[in-house]
N, C-alpha and C. Protein backbone atom coordinates (compact mmCIF):
# COMPACT_ATOMS: atom_id res chain seq x y z
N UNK A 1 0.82 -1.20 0.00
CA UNK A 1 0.00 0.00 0.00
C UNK A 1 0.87 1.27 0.00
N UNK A 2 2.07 1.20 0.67
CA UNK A 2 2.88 2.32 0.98
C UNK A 2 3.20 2.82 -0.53
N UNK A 3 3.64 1.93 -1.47
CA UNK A 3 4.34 1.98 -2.57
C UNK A 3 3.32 2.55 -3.52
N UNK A 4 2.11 2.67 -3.65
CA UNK A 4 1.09 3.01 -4.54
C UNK A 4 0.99 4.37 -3.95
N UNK A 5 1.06 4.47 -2.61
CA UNK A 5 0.77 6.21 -2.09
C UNK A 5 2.26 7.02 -2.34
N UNK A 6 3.09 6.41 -2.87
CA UNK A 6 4.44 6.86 -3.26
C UNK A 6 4.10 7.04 -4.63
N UNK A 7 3.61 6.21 -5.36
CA UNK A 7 3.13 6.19 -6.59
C UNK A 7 2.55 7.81 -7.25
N UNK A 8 1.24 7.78 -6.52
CA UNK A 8 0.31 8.90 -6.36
C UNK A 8 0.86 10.18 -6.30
N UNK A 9 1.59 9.93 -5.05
CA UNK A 9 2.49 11.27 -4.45
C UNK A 9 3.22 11.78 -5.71
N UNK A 10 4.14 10.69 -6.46
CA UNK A 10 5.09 11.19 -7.58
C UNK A 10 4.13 11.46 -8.34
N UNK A 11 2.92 10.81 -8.91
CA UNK A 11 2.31 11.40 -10.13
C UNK A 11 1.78 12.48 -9.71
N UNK A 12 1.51 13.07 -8.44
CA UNK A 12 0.41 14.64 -8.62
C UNK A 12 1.56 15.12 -8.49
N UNK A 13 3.06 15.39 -7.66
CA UNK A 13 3.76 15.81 -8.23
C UNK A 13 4.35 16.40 -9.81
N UNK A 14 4.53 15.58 -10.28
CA UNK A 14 4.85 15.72 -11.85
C UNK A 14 3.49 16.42 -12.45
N UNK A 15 2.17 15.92 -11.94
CA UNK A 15 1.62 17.15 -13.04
C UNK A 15 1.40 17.95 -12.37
N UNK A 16 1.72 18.58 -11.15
CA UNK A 16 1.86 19.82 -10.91
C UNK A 16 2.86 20.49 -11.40
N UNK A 17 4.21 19.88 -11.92
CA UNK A 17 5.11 20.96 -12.06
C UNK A 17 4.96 20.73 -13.83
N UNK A 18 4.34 20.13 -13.67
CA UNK A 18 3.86 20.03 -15.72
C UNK A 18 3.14 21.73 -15.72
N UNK A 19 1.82 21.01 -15.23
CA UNK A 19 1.09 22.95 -14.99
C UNK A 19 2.15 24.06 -14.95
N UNK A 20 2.75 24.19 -14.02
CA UNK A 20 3.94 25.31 -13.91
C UNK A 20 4.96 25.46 -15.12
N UNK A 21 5.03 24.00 -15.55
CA UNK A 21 6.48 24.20 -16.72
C UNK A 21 5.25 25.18 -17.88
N UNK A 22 3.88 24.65 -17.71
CA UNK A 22 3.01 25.05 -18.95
C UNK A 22 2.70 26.87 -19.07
N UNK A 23 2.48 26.66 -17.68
CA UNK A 23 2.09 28.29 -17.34
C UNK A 23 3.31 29.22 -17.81
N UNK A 24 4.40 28.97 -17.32
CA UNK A 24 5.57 29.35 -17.52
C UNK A 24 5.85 29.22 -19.60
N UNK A 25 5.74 28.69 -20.28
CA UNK A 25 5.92 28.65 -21.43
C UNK A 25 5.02 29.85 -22.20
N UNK A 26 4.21 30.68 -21.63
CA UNK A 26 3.77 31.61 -22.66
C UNK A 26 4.87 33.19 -22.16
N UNK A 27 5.47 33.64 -22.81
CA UNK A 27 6.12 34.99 -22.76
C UNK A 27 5.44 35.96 -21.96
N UNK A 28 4.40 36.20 -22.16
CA UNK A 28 3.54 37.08 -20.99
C UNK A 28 3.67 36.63 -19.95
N UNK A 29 3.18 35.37 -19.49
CA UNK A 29 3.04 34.76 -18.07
C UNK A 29 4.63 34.92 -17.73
N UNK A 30 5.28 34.31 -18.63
CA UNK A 30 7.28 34.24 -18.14
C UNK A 30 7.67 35.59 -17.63
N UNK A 31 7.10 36.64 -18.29
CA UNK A 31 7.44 38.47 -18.04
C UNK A 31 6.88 38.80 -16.69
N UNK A 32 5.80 38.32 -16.37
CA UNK A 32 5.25 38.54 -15.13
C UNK A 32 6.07 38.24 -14.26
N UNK A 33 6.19 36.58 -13.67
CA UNK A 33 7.20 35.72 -13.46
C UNK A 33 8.24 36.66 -12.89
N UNK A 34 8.97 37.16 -13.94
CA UNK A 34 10.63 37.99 -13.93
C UNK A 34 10.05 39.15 -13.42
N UNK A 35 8.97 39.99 -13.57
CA UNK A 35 8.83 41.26 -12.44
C UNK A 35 8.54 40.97 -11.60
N UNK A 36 7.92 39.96 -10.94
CA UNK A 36 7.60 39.90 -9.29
C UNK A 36 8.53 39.17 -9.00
N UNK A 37 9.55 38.41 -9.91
CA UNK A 37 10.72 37.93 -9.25
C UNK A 37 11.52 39.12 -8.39
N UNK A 38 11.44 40.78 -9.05
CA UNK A 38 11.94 41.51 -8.80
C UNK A 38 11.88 42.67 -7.75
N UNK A 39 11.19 41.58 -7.35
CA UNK A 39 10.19 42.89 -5.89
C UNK A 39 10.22 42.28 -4.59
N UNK A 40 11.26 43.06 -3.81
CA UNK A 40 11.44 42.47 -2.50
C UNK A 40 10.36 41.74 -2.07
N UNK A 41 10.64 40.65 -1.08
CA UNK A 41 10.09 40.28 -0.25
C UNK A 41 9.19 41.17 0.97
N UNK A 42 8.40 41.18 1.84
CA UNK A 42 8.34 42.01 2.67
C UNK A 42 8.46 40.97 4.31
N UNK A 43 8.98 41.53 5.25
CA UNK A 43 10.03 40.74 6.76
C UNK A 43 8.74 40.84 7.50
N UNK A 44 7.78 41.89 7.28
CA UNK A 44 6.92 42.23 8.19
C UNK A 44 5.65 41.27 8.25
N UNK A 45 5.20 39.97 7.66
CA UNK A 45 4.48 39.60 7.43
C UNK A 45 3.40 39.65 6.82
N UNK A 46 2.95 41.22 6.43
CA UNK A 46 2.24 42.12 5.84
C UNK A 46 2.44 41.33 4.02
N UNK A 47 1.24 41.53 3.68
CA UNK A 47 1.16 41.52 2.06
C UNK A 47 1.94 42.56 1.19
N UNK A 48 2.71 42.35 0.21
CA UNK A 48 3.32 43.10 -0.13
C UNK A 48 3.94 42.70 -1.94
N UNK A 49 3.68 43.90 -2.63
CA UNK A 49 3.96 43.22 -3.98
C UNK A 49 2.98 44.19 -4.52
N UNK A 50 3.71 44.26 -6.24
CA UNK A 50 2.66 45.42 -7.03
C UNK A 50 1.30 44.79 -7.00
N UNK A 51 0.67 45.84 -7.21
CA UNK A 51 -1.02 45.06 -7.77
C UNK A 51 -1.56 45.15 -8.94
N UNK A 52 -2.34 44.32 -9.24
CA UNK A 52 -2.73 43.34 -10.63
C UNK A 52 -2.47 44.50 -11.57
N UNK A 53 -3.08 46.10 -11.46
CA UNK A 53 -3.39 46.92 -12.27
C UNK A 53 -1.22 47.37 -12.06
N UNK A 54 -0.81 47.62 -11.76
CA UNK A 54 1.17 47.78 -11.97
C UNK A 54 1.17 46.50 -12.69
N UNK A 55 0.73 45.34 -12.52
CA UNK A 55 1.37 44.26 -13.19
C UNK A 55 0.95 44.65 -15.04
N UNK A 56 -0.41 44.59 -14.90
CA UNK A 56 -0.69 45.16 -16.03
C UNK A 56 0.02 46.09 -16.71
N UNK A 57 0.35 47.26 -16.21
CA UNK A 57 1.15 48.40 -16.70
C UNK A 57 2.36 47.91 -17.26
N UNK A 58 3.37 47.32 -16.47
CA UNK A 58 4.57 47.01 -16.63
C UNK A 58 4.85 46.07 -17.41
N UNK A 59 3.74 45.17 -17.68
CA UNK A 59 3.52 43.93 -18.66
C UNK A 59 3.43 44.65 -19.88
N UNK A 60 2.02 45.19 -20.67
CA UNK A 60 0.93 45.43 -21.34
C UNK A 60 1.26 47.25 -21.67
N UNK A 61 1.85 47.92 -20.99
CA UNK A 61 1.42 49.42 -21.03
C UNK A 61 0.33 50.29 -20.69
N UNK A 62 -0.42 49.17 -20.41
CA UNK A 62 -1.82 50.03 -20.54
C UNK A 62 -1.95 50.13 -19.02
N UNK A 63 -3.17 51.22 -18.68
CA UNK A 63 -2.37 51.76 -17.10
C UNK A 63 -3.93 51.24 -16.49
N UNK A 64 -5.04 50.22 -16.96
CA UNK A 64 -6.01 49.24 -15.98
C UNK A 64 -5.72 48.27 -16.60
N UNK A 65 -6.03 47.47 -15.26
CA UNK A 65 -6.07 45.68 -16.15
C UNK A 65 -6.44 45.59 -16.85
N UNK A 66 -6.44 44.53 -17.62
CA UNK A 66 -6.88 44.52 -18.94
C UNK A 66 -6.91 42.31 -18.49
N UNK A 67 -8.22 42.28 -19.93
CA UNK A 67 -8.51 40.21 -19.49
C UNK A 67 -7.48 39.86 -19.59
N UNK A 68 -6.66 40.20 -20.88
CA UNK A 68 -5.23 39.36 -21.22
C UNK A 68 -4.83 39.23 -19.87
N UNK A 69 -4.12 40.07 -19.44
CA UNK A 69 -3.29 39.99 -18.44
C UNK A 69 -4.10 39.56 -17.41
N UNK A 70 -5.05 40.11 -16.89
CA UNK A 70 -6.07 38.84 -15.89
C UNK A 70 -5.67 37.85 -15.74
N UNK A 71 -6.03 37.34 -17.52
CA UNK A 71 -6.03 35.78 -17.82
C UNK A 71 -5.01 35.30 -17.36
N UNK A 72 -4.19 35.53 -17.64
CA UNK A 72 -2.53 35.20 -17.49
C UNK A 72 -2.41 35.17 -15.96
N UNK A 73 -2.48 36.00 -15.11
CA UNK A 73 -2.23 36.12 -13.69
C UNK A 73 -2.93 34.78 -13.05
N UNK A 74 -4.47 34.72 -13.75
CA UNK A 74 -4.88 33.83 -13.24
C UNK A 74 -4.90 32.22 -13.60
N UNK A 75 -3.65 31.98 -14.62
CA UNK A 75 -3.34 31.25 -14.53
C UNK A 75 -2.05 30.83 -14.42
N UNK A 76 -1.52 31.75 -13.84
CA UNK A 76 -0.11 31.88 -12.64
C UNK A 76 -0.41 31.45 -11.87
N UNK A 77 -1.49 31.89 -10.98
CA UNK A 77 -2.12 31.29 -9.30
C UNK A 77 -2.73 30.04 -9.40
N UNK A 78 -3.57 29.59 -10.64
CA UNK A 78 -3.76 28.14 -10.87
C UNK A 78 -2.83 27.23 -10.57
N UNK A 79 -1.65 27.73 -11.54
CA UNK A 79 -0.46 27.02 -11.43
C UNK A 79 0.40 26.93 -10.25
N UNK A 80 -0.16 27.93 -9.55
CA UNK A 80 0.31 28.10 -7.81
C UNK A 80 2.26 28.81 -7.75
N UNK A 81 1.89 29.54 -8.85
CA UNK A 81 2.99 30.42 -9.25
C UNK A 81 3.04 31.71 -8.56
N UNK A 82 1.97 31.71 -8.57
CA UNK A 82 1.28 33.65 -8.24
C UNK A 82 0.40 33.37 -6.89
N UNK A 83 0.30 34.34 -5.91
CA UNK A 83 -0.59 34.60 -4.91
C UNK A 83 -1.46 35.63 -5.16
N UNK A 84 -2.23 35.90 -5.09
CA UNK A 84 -3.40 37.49 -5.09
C UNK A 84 -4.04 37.13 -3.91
N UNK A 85 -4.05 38.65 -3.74
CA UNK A 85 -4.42 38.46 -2.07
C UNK A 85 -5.29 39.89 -1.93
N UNK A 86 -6.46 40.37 -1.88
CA UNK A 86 -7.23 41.52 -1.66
C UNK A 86 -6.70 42.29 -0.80
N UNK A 87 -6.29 43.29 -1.11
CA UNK A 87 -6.15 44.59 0.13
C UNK A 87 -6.92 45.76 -0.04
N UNK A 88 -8.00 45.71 0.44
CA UNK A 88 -8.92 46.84 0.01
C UNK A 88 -9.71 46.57 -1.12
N UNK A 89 -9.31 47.42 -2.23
CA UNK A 89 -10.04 47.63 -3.11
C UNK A 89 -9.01 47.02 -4.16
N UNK A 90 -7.77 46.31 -3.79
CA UNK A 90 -6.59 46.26 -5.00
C UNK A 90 -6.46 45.08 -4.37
N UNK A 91 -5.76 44.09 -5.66
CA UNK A 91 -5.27 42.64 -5.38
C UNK A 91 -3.88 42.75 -5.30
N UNK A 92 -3.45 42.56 -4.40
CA UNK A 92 -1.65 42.03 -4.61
C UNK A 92 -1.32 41.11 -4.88
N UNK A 93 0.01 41.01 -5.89
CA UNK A 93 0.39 40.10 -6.74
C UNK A 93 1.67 39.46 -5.96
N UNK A 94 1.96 38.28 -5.35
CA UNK A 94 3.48 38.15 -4.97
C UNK A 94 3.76 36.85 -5.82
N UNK A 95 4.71 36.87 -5.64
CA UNK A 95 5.53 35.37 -6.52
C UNK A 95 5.68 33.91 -5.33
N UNK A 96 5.41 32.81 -5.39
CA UNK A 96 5.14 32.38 -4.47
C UNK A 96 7.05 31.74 -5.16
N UNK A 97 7.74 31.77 -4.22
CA UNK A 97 9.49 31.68 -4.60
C UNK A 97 9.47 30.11 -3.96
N UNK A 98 8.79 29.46 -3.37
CA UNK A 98 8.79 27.96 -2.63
C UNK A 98 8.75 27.21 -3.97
N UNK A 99 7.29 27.30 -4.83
CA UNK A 99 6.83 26.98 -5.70
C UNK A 99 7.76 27.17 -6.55
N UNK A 100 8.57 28.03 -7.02
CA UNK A 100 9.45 28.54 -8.35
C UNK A 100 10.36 27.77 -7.71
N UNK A 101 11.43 27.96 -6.69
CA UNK A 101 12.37 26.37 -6.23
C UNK A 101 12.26 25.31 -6.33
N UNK A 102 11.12 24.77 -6.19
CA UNK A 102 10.39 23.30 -5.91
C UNK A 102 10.10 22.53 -7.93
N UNK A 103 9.99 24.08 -8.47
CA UNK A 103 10.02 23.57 -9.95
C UNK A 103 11.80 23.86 -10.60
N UNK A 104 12.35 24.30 -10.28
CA UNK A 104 13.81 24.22 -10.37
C UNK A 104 14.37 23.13 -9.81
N UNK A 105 14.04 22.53 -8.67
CA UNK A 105 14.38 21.33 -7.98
C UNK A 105 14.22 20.08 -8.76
N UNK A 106 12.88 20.13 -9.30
CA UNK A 106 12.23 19.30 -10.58
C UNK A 106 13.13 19.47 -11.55
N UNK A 107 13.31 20.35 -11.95
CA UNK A 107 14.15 20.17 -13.52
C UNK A 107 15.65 19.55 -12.93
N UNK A 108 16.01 20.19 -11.85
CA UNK A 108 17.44 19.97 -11.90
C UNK A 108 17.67 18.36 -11.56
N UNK A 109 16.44 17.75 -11.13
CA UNK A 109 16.45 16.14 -10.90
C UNK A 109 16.48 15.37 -12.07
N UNK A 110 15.29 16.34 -12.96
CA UNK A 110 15.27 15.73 -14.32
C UNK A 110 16.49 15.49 -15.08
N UNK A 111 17.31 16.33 -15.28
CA UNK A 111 18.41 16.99 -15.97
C UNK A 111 19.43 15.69 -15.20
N UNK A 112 19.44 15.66 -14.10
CA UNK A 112 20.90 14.81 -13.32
C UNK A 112 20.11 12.72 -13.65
N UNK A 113 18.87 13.25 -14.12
CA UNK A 113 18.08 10.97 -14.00
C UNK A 113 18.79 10.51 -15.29
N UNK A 114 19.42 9.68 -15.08
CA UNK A 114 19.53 8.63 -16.59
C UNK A 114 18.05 7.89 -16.32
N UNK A 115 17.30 7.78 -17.67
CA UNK A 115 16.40 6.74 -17.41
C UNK A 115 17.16 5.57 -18.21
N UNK A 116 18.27 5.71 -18.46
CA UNK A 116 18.74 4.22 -19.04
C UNK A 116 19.37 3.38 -18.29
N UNK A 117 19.93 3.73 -16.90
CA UNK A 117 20.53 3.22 -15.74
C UNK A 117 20.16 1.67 -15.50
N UNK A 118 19.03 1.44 -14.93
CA UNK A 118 18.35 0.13 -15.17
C UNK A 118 18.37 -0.71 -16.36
N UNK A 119 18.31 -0.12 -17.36
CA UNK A 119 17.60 -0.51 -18.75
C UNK A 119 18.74 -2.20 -18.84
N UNK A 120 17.88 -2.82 -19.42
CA UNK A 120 18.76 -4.10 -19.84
C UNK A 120 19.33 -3.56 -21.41
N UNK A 121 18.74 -2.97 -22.25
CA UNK A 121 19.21 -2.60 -23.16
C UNK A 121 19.85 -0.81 -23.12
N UNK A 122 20.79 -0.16 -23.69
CA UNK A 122 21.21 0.95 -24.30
C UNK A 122 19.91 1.69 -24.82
N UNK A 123 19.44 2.56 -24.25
CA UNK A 123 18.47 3.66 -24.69
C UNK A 123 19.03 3.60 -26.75
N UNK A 124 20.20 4.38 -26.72
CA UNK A 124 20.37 4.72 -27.96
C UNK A 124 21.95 3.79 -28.04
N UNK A 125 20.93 3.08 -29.34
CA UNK A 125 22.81 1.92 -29.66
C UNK A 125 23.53 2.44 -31.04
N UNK A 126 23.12 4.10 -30.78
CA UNK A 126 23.96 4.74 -32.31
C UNK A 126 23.04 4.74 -33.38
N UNK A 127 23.81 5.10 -34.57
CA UNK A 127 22.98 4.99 -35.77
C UNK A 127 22.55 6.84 -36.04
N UNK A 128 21.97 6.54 -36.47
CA UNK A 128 21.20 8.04 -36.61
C UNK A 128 20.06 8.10 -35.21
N UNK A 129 20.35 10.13 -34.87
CA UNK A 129 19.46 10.40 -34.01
C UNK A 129 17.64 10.16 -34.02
N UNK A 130 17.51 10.02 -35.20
CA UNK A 130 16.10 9.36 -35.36
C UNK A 130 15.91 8.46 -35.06
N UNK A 131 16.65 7.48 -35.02
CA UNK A 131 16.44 5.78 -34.04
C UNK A 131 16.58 5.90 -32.90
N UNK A 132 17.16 6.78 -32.40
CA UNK A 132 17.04 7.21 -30.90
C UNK A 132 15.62 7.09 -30.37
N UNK A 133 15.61 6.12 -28.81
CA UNK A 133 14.34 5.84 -28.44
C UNK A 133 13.35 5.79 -29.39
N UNK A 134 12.98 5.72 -30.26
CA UNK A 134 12.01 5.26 -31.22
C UNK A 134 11.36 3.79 -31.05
């Protein structure tokens, strides 16, 4: 039983950081990403970070939100990339940096796995790169 809840565990893993690798692949969402990468933290516990309508600006130009960029934010926070958090009458935008490690952690595991380690056979026994795993 242990081994199937290990199972589970790795698969919602992986498509969670699938979602994130996905969210992350459109240029808008990636631009966002890199400006709230760029905005201190705040020590005080307090919410802190531009809001949706600066994200907009600094994204887009245009000085109110706009859906595009909505869209996009909100599927940053799907992806559990992005936090929005109401303060008043304005949403704050922070970068959730656990989540952005935790998918760097992922790649950098990916990047270091042979999946041919086990293999009784050579993944690729030469030839042309098109016979590769094929």
């Amino acid at each position: 039983m242990g081994e199937m809840c290990d199972i589970l565990v790795s698969m919602i893993n992986e498509m969670t950081q699938i979602r994130r690798l996905r969210a992350l692949s459109d240029v808008t969402r990636l631009r966002i990403v890199q400006m709230l990468a760029c905005c201190p933290e705040c020590v005080t516990g307090e919410e802190c970070g531009p809001t949706a309508s600066r994200v907009c600006c600094d994204v887009s130009g245009a000085e109110t939100i706009t859906s595009t960029v909505s869209h996009h934010l909100k599927e940053l926070r799907e992806a559990g990339l992005v936090n929005m958090n109401r303060q008043g009458k304005t949403m704050v935008c922070t970068l959730d940096r656990e989540a952005l490690a935790g998918l760097g952690k992922y790649l950098i595991a990916l990047a270091d796995t042979n999946p041919c380690a086990d293999a009784k056979e050579p993944c690729c026994t030469g030839g042309d790169a098109g016979d590769c795993c094929s």
